[in-house]
Protein backbone atom coordinates (compact mmCIF):
# COMPACT_ATOMS: atom_id res chain seq x y z
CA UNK A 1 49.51 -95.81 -115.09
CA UNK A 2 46.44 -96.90 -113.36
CA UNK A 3 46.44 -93.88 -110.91
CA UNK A 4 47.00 -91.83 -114.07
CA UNK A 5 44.12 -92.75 -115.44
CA UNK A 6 41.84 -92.80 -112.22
CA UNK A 7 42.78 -88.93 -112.07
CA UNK A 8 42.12 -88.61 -115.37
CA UNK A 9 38.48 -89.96 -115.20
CA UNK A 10 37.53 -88.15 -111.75
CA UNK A 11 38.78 -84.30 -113.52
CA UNK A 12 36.70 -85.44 -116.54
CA UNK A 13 33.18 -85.76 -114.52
CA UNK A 14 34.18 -82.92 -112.43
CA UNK A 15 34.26 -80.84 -115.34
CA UNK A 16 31.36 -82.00 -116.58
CA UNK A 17 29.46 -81.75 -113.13
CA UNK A 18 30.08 -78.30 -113.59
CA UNK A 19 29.55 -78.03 -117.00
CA UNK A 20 26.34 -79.55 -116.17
CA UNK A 21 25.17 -76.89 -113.28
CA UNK A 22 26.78 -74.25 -115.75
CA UNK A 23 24.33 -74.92 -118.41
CA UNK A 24 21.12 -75.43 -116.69
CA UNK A 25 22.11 -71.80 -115.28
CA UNK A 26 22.50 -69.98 -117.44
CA UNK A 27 20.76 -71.63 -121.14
CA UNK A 28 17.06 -71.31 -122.91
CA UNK A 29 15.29 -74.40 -121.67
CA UNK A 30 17.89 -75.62 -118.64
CA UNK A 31 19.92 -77.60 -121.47
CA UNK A 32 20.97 -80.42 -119.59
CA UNK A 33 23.80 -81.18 -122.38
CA UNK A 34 27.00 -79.74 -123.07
CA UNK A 35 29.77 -79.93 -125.37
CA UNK A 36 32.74 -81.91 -123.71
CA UNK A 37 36.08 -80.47 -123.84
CA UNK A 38 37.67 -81.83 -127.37
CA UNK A 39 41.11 -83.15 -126.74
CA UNK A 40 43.45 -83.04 -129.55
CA UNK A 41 45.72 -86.20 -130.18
CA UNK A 42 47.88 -87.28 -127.56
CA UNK A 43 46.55 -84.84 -125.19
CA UNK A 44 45.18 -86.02 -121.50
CA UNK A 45 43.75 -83.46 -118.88
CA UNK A 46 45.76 -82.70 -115.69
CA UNK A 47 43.62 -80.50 -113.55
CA UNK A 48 40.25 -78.38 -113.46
CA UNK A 49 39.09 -75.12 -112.12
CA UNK A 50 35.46 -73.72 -111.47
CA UNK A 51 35.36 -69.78 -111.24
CA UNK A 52 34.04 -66.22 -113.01
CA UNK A 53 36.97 -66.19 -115.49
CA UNK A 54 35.33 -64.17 -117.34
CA UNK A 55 34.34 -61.25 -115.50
CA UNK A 56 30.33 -62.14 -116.52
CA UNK A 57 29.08 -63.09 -113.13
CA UNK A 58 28.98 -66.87 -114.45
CA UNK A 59 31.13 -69.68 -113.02
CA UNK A 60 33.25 -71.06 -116.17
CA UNK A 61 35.27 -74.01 -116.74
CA UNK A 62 39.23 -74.03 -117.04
CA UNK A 63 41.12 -76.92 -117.71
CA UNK A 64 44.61 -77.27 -118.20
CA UNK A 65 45.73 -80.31 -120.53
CA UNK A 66 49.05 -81.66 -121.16
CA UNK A 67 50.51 -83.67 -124.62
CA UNK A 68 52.19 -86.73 -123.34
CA UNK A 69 55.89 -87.41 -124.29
CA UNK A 70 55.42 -90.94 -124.54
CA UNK A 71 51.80 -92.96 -123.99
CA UNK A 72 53.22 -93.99 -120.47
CA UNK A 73 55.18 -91.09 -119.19
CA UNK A 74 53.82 -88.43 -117.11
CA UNK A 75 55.51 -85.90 -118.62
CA UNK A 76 53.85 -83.57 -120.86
CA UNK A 77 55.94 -81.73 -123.25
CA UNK A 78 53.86 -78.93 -124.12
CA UNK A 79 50.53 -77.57 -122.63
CA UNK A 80 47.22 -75.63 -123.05
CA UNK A 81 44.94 -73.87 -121.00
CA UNK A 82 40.86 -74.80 -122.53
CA UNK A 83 38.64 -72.28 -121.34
CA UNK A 84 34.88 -73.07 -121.50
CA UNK A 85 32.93 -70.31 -120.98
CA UNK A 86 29.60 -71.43 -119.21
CA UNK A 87 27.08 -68.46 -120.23
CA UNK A 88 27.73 -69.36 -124.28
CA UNK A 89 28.70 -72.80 -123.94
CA UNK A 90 32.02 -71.58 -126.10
CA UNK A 91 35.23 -73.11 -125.91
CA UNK A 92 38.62 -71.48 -126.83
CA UNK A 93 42.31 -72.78 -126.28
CA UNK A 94 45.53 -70.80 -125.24
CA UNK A 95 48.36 -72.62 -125.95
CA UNK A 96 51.56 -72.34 -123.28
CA UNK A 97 53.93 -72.34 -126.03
CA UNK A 98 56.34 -74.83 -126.86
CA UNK A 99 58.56 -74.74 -123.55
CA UNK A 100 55.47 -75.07 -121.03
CA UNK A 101 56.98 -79.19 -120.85
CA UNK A 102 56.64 -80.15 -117.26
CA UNK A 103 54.46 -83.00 -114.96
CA UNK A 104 51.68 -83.14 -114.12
CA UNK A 105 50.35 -79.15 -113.67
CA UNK A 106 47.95 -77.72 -111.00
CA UNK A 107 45.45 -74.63 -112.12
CA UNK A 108 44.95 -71.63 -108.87
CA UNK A 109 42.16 -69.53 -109.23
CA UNK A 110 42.27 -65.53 -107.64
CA UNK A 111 41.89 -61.91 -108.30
CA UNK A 112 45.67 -60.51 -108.84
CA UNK A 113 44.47 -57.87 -111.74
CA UNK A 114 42.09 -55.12 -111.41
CA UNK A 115 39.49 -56.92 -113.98
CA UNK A 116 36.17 -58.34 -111.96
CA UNK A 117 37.35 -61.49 -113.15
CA UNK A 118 39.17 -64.35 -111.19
CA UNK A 119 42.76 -64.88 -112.80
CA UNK A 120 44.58 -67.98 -113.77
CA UNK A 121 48.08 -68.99 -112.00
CA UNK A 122 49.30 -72.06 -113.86
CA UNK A 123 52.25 -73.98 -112.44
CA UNK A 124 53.82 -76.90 -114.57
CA UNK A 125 57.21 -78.69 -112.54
CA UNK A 126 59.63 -78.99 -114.59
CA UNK A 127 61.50 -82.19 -112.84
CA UNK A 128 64.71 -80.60 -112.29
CA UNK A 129 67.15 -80.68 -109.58
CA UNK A 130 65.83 -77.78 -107.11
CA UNK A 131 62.25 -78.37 -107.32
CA UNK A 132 62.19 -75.94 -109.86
CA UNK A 133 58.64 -74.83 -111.06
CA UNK A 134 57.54 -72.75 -114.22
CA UNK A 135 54.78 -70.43 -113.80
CA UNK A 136 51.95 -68.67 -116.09
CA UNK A 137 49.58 -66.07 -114.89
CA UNK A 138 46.69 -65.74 -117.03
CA UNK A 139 43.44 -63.64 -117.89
CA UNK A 140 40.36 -64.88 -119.22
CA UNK A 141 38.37 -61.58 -118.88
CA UNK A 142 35.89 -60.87 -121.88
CA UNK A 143 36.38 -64.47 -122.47
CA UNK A 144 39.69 -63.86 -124.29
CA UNK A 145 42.93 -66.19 -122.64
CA UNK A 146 45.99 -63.74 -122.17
CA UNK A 147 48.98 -64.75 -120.46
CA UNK A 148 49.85 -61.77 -118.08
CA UNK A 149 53.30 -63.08 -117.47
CA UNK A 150 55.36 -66.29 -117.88
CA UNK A 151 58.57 -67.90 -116.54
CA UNK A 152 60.92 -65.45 -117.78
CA UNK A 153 59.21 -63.42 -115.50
CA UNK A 154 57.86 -65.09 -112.82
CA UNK A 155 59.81 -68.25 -112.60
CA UNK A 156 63.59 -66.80 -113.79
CA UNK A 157 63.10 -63.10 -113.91
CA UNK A 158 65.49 -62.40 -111.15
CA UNK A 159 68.79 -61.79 -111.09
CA UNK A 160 71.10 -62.05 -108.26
CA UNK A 161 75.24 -61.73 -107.43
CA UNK A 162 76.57 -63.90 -104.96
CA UNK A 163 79.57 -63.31 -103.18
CA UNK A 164 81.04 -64.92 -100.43
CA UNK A 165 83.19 -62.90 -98.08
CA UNK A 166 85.56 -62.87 -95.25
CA UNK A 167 84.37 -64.54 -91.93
CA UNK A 168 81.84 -66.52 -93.53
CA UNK A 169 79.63 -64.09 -95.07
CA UNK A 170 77.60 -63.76 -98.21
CA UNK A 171 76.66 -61.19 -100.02
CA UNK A 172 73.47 -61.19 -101.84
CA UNK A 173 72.51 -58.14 -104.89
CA UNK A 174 69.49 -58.25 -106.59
CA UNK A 175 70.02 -56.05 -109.82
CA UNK A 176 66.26 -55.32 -110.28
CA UNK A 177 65.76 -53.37 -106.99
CA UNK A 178 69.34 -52.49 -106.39
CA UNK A 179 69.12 -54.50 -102.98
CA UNK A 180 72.02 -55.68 -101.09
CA UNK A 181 71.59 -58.16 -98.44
CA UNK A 182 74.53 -59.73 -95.96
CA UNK A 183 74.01 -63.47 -94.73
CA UNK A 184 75.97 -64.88 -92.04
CA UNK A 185 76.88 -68.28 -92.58
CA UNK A 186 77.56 -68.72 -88.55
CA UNK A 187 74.38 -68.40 -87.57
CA UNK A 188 73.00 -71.25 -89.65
CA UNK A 189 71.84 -73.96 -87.39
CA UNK A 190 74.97 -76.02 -87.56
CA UNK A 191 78.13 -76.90 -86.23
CA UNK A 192 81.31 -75.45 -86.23
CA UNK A 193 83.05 -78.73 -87.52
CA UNK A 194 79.93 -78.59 -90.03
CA UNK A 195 81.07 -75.39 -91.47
CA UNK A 196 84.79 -75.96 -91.03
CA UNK A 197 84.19 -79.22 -93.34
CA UNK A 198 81.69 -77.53 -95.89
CA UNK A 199 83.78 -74.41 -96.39
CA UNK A 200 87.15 -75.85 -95.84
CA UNK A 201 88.75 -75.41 -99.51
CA UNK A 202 87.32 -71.69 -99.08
CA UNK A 203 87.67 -70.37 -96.19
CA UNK A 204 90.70 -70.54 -93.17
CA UNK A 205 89.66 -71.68 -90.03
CA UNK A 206 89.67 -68.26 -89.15
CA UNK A 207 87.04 -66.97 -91.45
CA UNK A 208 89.84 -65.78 -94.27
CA UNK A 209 88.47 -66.04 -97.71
CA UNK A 210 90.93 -68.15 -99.33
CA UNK A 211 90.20 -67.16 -103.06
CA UNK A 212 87.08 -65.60 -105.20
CA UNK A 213 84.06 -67.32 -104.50
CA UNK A 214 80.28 -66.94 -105.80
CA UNK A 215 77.16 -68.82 -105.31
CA UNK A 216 73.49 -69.13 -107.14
CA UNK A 217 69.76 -68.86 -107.00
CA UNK A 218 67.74 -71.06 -108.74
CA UNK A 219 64.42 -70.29 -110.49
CA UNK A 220 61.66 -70.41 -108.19
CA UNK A 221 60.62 -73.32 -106.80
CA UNK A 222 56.93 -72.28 -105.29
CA UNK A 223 54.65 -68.95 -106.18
CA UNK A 224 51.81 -68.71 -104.18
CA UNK A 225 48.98 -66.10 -104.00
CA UNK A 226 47.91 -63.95 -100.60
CA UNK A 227 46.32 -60.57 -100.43
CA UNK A 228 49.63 -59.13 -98.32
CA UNK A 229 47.98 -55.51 -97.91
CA UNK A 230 44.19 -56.69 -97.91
CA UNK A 231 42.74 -54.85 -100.66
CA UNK A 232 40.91 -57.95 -101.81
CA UNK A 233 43.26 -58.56 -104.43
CA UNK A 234 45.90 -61.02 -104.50
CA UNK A 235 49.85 -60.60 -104.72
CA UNK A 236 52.21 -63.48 -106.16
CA UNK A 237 54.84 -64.44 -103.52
CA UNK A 238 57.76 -66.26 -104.67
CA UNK A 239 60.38 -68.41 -103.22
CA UNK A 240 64.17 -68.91 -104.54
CA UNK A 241 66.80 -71.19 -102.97
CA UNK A 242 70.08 -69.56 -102.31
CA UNK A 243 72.99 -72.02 -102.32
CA UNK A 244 76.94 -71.80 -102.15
CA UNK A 245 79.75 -74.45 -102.91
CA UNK A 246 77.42 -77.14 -104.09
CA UNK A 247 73.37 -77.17 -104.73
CA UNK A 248 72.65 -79.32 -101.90
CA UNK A 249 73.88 -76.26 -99.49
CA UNK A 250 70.97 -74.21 -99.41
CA UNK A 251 72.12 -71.12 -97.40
CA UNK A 252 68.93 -68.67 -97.67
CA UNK A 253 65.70 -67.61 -99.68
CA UNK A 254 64.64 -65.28 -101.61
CA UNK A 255 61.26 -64.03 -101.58
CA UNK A 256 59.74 -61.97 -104.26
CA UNK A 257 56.98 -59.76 -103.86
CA UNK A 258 55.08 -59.26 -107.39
CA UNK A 259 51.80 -56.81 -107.58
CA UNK A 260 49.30 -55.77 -110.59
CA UNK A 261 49.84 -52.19 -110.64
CA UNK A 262 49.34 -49.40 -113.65
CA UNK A 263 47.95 -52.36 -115.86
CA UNK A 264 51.20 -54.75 -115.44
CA UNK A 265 52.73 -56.97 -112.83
CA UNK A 266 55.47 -55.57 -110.90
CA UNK A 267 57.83 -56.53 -108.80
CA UNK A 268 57.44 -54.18 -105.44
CA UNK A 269 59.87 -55.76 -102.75
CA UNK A 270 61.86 -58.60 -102.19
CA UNK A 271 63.08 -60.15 -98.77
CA UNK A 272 66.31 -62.34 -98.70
CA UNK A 273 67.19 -64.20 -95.29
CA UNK A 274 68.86 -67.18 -94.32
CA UNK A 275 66.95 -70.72 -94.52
């Protein structure tokens, strides 16, 4: 509770630090005042970001807030992005919608559409088994919040057949880009008693499939953001843990290439290899 609140404090003076530096920058008379950030009930902040949101050439103020489940959980069952826009002093909310629950969220700042501005990639864990993580990618430019895509995209938009096959294979389709990928489950860095034991209701000892097996991807656990083909703007990477006969056997990952093209995000490529 008490590092709760110590985080709490520190993101509320260094919003207002730039706030602050914001105002005196950009106001008649260097106003040295400034509106704080008004919380609704319930509501705590989670994490800050300093950038041109807007597109105006002025550093703004984003800060994503969270409304607590209970007064001493750190789970936030729905939050909202607060944008305060540093050459008016103006404040305007974007809610996350009802299912944006999750801990305690983290706010990453970079160009990923063709706007001047800086864009918004909110991630929010969720606390599940997997490490799973749901992600918003947002816009700000003209000083209007627009989420560009959410976790039905970003975070579950992919979908995936799993098949294991005769001597220890799996095979991995991805409906989206009709891509078909082969793992071999020898070449993992284990054992052969390893593999006999995992796979031993499935498989023969000599590699026979014993009956119709599949396996899973989960929702992405990590996006991150890296200009892959250096045109100054940023694409979203994505990583998704592929697993067979039980979630703790991670077998490979899949990585999703996503890239702001023709006025939408879209996926481009995606690479699937063994963990």
């Amino acid at each position: 509770m008490k590092k709760t609140l110590f985080i709490t404090a520190m993101l509320m003076i260094l919003a207002c630090i730039a706030l602050t530096a914001c105002s005196e920058a950009v106001t008649p008379g260097n106003k040295g005042e400034y509106q704080k950030p008004e919380l609704p009930p319930d509501y705590q902040i989670e994490d800050v970001a300093v950038g041109d949101v807007t597109g105006d050439g002025i550093c703004d103020v984003v800060v994503l807030i969270g409304q607590k489940y209970a007064p001493d959980s750190y789970y936030s069952k729905e939050h909202q992005i607060v944008l305060i826009d540093c050459a008016s002093l103006g404040q305007t909310t974007l809610s996350l919608g009802e299912d944006s629950g999750g801990y305690e969220g983290e706010l990453i700042l970079g160009k990923v559409s063709t706007t001047i501005a800086q864009d918004i990639l909110v991630s929010l864990p969720t606390g599940g088994s997997g490490g799973i993580i749901n992600y918003y990618l947002i816009s700000c430019a003209e000083g209007e919040p627009t989420i560009l895509a959410g976790p039905d995209v970003l975070t579950e938009g992919l979908h995936f057949q799993i098949s294991l096959m005769d001597d220890f294979i799996v095979k991995v389709k991805n409906g989206e880009l009709d891509k078909v990928c082969l793992l071999d489950l020898k070449k993992l860095p284990s054992s052969e008693d390893t593999l006999s034991e995992v796979y031993k209701d499935i498989y023969s000892p000599s590699g026979k499939l014993l009956e119709p097996e599949e396996g899973f991807v989960d929702p992405s656990g990590m996006i991150e953001l890296r200009d892959i083909d250096g045109d100054g703007i940023s694409e979203l990477v994505g990583y998704h843990s592929i697993w067979v006969v039980y979630h703790a056997n991670s077998i490979g990952i899949a990585r999703p290439l996503w890239k702001w093209i023709d006025n939408e995000l879209k996926l481009i490529s995606l690479d699937i290899s063994l963990r």
